[in-house]
PDB file of N, CA and C in Angstrom:
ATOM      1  N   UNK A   1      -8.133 -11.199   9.286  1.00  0.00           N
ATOM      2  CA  UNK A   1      -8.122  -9.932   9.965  1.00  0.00           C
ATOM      3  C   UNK A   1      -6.700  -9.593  10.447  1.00  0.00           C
ATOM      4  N   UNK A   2      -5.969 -10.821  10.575  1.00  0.00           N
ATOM      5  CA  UNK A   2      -4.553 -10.263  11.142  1.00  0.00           C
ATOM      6  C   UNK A   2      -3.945  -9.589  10.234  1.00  0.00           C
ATOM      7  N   UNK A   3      -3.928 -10.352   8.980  1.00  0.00           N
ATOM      8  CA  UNK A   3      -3.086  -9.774   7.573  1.00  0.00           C
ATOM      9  C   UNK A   3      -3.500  -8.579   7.341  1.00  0.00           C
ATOM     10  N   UNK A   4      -4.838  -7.997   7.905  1.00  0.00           N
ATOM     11  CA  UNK A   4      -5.444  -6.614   7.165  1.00  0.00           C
ATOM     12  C   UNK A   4      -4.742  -5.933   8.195  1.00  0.00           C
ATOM     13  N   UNK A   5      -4.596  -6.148   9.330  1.00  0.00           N
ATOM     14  CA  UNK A   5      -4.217  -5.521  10.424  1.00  0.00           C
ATOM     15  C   UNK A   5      -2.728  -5.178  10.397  1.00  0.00           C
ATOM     16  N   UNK A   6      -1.743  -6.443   9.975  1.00  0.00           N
ATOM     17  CA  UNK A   6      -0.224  -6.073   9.694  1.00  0.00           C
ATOM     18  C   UNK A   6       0.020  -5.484   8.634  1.00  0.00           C
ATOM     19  N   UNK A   7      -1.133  -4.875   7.555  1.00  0.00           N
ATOM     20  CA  UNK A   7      -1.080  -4.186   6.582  1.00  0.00           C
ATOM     21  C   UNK A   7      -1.066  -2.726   6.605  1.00  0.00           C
ATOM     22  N   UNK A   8      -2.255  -2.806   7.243  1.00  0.00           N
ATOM     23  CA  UNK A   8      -3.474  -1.645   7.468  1.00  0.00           C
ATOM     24  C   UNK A   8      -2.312  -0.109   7.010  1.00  0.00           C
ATOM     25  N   UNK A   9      -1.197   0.259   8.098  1.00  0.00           N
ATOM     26  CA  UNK A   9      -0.487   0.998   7.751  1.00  0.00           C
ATOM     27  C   UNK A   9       0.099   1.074   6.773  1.00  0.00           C
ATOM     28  N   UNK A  10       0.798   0.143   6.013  1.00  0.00           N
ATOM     29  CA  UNK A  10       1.019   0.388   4.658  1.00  0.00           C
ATOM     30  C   UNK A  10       0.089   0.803   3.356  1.00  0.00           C
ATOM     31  N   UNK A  11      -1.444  -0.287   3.757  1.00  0.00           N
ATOM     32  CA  UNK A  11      -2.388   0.402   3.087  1.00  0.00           C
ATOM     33  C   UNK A  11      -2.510   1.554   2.970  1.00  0.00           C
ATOM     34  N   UNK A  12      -2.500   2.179   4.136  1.00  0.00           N
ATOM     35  CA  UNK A  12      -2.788   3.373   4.456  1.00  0.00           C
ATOM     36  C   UNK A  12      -1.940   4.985   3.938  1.00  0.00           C
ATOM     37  N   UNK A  13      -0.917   4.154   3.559  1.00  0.00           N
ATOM     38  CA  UNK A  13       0.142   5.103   3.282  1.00  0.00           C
ATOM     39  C   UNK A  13       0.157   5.042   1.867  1.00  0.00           C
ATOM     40  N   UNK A  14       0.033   4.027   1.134  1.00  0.00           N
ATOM     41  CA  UNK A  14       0.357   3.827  -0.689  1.00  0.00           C
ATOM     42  C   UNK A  14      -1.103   3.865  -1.542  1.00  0.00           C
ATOM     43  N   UNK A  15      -2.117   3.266  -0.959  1.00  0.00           N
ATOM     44  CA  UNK A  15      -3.699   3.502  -1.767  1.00  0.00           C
ATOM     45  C   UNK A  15      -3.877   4.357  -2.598  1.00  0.00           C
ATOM     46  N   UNK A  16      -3.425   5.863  -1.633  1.00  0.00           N
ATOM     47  CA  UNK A  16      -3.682   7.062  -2.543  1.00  0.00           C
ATOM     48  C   UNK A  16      -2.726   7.507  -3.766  1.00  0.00           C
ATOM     49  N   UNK A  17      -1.567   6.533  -3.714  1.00  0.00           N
ATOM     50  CA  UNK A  17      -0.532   6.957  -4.677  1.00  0.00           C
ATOM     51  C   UNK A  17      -0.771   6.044  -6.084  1.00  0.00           C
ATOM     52  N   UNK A  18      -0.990   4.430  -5.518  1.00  0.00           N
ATOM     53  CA  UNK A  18      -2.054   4.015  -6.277  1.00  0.00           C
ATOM     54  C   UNK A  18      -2.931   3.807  -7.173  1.00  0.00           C
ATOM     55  N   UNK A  19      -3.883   4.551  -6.538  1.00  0.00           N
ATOM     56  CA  UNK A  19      -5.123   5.416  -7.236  1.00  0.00           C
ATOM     57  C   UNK A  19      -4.998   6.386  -8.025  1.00  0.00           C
ATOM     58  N   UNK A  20      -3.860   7.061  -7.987  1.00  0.00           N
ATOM     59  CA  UNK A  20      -3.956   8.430  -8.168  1.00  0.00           C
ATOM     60  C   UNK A  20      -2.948   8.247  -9.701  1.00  0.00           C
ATOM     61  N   UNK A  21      -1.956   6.959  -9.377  1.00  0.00           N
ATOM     62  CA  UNK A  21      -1.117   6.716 -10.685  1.00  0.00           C
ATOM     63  C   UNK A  21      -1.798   5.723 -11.375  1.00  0.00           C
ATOM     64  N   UNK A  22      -2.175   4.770 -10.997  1.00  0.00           N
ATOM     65  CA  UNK A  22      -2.376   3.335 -11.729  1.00  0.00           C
ATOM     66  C   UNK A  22      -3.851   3.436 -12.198  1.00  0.00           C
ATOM     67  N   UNK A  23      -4.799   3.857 -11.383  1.00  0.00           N
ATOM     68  CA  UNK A  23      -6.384   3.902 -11.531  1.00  0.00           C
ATOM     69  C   UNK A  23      -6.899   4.727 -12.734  1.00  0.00           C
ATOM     70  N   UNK A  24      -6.228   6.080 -11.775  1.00  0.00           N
ATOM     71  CA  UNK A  24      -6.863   7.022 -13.211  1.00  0.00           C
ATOM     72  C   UNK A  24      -6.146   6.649 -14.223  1.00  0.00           C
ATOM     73  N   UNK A  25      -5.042   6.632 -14.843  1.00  0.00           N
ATOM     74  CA  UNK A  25      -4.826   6.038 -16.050  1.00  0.00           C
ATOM     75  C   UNK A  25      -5.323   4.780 -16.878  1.00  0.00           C
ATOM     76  N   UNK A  26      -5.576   3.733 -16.058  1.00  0.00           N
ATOM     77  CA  UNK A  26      -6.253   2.644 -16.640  1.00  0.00           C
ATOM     78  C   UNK A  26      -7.742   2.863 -16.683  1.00  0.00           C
ATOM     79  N   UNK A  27      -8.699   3.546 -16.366  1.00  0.00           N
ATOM     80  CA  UNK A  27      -9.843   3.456 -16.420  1.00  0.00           C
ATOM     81  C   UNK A  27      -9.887   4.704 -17.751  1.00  0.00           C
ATOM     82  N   UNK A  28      -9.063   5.727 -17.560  1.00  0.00           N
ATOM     83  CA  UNK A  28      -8.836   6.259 -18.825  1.00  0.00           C
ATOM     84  C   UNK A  28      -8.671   5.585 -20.216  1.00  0.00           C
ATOM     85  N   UNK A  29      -7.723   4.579 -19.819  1.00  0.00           N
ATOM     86  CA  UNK A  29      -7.228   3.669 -21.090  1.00  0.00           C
ATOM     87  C   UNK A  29      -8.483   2.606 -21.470  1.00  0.00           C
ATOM     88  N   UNK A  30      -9.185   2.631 -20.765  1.00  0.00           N
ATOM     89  CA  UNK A  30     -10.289   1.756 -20.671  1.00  0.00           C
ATOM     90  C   UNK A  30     -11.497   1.753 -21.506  1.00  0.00           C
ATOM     91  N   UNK A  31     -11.975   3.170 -21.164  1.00  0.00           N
ATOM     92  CA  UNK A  31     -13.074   4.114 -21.494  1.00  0.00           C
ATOM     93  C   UNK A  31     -12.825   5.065 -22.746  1.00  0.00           C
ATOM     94  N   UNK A  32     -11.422   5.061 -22.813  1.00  0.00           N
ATOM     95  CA  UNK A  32     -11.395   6.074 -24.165  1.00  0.00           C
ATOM     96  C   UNK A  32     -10.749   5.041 -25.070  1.00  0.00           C
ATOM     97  N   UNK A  33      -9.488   4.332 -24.993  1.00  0.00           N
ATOM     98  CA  UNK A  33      -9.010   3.566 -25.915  1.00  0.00           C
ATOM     99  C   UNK A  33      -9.091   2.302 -26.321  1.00  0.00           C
ATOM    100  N   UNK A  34     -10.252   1.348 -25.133  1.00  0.00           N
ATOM    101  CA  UNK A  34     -11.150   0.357 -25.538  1.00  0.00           C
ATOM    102  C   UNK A  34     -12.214   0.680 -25.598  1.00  0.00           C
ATOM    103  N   UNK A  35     -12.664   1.664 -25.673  1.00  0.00           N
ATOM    104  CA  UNK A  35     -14.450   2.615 -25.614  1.00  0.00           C
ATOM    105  C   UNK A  35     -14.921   1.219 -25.103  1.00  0.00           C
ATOM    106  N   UNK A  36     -15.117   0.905 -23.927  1.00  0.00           N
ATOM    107  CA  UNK A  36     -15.586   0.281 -22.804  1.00  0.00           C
ATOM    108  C   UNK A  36     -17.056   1.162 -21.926  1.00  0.00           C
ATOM    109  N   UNK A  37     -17.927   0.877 -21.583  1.00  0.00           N
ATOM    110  CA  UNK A  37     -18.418   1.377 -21.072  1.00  0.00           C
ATOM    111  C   UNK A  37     -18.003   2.134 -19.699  1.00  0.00           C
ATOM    112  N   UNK A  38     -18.567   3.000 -18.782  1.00  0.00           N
ATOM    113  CA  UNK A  38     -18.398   3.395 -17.805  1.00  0.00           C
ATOM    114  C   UNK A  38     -18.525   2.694 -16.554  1.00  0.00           C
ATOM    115  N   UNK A  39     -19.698   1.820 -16.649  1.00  0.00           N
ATOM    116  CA  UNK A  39     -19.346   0.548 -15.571  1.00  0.00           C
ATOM    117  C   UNK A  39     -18.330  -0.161 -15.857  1.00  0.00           C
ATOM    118  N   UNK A  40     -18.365  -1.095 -16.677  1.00  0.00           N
ATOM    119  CA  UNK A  40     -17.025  -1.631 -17.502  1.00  0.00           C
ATOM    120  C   UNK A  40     -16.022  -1.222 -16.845  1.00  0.00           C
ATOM    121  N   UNK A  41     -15.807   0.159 -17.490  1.00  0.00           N
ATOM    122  CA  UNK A  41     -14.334   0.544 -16.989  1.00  0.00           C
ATOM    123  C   UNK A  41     -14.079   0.623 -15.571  1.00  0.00           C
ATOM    124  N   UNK A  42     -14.905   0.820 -14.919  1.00  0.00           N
ATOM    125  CA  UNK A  42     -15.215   0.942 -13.630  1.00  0.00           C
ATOM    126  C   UNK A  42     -14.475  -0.591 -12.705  1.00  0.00           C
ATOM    127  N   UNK A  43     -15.711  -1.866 -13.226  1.00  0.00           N
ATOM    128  CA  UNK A  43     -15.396  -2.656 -12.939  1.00  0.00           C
ATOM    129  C   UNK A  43     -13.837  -3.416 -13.055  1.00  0.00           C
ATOM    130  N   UNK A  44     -13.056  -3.228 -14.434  1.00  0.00           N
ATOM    131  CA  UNK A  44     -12.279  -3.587 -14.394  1.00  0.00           C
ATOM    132  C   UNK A  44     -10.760  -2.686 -13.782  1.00  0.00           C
ATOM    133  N   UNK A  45     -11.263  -1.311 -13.871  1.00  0.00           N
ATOM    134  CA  UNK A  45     -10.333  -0.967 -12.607  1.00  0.00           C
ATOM    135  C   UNK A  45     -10.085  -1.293 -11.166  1.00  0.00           C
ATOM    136  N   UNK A  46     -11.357  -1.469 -10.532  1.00  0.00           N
ATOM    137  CA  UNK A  46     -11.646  -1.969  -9.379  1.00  0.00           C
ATOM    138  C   UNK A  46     -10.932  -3.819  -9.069  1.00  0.00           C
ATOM    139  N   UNK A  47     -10.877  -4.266  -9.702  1.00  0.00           N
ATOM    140  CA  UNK A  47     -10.321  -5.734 -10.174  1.00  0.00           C
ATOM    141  C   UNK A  47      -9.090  -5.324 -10.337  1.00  0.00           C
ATOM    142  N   UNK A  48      -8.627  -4.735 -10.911  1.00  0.00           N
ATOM    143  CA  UNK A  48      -6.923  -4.096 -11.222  1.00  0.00           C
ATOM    144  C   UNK A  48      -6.508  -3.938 -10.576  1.00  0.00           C
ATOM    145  N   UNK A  49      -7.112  -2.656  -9.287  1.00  0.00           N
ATOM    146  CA  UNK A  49      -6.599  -1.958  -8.418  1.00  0.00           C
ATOM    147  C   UNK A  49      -6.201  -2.487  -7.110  1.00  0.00           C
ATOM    148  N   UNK A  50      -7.034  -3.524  -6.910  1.00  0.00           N
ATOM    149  CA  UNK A  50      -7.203  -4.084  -5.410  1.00  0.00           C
ATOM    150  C   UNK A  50      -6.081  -4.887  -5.209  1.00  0.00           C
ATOM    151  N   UNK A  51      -5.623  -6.083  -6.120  1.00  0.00           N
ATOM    152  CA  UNK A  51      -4.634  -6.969  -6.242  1.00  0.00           C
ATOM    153  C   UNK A  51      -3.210  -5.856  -5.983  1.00  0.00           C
ATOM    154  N   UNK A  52      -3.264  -4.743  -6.782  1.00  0.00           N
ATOM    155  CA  UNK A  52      -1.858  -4.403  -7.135  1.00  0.00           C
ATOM    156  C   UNK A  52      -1.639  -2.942  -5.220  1.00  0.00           C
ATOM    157  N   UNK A  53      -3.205  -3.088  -4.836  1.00  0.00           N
ATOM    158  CA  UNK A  53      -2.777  -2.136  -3.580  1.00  0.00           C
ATOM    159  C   UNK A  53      -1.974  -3.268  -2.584  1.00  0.00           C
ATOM    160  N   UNK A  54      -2.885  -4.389  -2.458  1.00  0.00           N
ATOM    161  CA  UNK A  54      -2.807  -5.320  -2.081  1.00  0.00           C
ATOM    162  C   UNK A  54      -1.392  -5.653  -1.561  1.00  0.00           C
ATOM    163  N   UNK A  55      -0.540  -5.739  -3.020  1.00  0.00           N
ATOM    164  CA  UNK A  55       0.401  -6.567  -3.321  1.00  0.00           C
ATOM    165  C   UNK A  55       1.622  -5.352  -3.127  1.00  0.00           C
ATOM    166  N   UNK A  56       1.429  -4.184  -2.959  1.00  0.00           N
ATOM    167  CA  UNK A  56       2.470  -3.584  -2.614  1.00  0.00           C
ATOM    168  C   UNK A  56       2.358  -2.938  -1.255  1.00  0.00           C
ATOM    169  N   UNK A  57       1.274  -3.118  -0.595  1.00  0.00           N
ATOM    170  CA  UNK A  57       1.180  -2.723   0.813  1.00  0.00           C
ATOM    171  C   UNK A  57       1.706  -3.787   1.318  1.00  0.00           C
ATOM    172  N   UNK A  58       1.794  -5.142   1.204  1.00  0.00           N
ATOM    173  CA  UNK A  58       2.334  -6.275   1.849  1.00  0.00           C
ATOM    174  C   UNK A  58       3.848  -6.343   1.505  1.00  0.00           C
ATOM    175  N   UNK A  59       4.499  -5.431   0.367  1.00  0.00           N
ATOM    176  CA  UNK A  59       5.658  -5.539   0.346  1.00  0.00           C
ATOM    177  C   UNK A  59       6.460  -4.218   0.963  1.00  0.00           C
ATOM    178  N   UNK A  60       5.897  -3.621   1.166  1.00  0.00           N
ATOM    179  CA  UNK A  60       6.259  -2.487   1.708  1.00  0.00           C
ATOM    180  C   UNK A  60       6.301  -2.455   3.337  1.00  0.00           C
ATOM    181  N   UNK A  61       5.143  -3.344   3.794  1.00  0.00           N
ATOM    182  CA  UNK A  61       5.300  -3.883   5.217  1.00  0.00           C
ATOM    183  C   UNK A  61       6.774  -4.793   5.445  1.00  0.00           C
ATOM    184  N   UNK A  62       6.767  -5.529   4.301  1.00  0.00           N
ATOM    185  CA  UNK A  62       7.605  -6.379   4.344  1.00  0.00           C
ATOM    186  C   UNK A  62       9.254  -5.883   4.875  1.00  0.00           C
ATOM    187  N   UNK A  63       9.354  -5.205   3.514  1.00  0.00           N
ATOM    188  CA  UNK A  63      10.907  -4.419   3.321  1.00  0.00           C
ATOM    189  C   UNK A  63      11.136  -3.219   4.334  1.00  0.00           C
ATOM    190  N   UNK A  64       9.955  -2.367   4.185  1.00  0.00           N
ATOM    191  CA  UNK A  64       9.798  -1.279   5.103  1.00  0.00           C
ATOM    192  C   UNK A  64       9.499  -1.032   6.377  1.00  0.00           C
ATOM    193  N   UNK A  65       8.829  -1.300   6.735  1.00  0.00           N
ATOM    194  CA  UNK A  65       7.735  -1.013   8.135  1.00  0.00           C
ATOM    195  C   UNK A  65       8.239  -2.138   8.858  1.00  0.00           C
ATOM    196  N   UNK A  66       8.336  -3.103   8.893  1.00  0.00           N
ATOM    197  CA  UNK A  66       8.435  -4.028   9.820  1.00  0.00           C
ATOM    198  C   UNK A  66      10.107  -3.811  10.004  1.00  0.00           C
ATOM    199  N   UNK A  67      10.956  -3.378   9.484  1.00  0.00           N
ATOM    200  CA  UNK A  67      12.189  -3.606   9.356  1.00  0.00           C
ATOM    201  C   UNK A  67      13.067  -1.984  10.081  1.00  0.00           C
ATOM    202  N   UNK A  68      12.007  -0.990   9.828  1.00  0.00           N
ATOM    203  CA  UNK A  68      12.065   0.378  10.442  1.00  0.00           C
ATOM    204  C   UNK A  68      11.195  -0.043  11.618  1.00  0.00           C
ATOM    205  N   UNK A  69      10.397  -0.500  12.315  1.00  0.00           N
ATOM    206  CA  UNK A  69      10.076  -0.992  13.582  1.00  0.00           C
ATOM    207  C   UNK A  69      11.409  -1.903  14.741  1.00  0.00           C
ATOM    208  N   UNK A  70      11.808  -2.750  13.683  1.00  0.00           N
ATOM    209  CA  UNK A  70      12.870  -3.077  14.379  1.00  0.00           C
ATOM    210  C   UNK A  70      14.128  -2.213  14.697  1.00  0.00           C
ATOM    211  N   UNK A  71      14.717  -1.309  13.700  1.00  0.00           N
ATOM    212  CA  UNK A  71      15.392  -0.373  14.019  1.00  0.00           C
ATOM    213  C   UNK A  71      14.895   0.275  15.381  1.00  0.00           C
ATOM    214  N   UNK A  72      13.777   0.969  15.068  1.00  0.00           N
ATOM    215  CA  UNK A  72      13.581   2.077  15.798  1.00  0.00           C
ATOM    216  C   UNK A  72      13.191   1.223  17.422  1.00  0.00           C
ATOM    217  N   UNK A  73      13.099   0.099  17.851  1.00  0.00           N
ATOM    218  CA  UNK A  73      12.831  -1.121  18.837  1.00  0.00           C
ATOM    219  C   UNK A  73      14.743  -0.970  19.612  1.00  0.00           C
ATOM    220  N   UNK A  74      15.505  -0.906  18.571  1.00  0.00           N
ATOM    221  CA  UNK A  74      17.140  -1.248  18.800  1.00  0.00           C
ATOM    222  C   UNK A  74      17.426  -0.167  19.357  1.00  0.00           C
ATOM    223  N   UNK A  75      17.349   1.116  18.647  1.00  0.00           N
ATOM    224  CA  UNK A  75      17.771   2.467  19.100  1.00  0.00           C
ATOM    225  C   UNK A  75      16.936   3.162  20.392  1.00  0.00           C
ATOM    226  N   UNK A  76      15.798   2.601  20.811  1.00  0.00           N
ATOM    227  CA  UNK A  76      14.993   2.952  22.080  1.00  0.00           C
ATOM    228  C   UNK A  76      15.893   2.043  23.208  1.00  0.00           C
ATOM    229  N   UNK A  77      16.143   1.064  22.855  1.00  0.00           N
ATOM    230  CA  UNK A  77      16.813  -0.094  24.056  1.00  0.00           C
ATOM    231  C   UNK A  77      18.224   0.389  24.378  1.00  0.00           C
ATOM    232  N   UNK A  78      18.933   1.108  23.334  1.00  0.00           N
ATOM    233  CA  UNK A  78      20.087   1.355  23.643  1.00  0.00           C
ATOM    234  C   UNK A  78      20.372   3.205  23.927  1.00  0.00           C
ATOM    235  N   UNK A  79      18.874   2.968  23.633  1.00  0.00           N
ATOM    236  CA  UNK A  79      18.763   4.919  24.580  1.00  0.00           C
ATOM    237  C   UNK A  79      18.503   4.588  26.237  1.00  0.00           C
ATOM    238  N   UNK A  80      17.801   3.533  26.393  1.00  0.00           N
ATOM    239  CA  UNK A  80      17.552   3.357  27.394  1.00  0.00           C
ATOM    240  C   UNK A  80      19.017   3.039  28.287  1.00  0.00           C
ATOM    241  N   UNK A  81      19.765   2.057  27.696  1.00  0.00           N
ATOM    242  CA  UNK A  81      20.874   1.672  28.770  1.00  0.00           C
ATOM    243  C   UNK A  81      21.965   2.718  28.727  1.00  0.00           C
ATOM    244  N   UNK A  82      21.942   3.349  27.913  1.00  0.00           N
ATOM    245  CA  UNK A  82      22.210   4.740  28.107  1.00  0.00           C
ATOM    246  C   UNK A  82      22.478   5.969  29.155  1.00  0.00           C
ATOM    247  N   UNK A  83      21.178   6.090  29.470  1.00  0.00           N
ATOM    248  CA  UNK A  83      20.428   6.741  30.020  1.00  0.00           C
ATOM    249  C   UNK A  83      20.127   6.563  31.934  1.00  0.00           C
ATOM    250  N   UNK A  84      20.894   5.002  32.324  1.00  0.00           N
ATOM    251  CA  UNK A  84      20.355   4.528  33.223  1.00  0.00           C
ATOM    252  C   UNK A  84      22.357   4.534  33.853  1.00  0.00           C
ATOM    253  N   UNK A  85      22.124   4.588  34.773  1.00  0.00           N
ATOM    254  CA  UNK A  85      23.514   4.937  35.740  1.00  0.00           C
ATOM    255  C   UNK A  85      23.795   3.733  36.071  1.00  0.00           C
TER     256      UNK A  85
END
């Protein structure tokens, strides 16, 4: 639950880009150019998809989010002493 939790925002932000690039095209490629069934294709998008949301929401926390948290942590502290007489 922690890992879903230090994710969650990145999930939240890339899923739909995702889905929207990687999914529909492979279940396309699936269903029309392995004439796969519709569950089939289904299933093996769903198996595709999860690993690769997975795996770039955790890198994106990684490089991104956690690293723009610390910025934006630096520039509040030094607004603050700033700010103070």
């Amino acid at each position: 639950m922690l890992f879903l939790g230090r994710i969650s925002f990145s999930l939240y932000l890339l899923h739909s880009f995702i889905i929207a690039i990687w999914s529909k095209r492979f279940f396309y490629y699936c269903s029309h150019n392995l004439t796969l069934s519709y569950k089939a294709s289904f299933a093996l998008t769903v198996i595709t998809t999860l690993p690769l949301v997975f795996a770039a929401a955790y890198t994106y926390t990684i490089y991104v989010d956690e690293k723009a948290i610390r910025v934006g942590q630096t520039l509040y502290r030094k607004a603050l002493t700033l700010n103070t007489p």
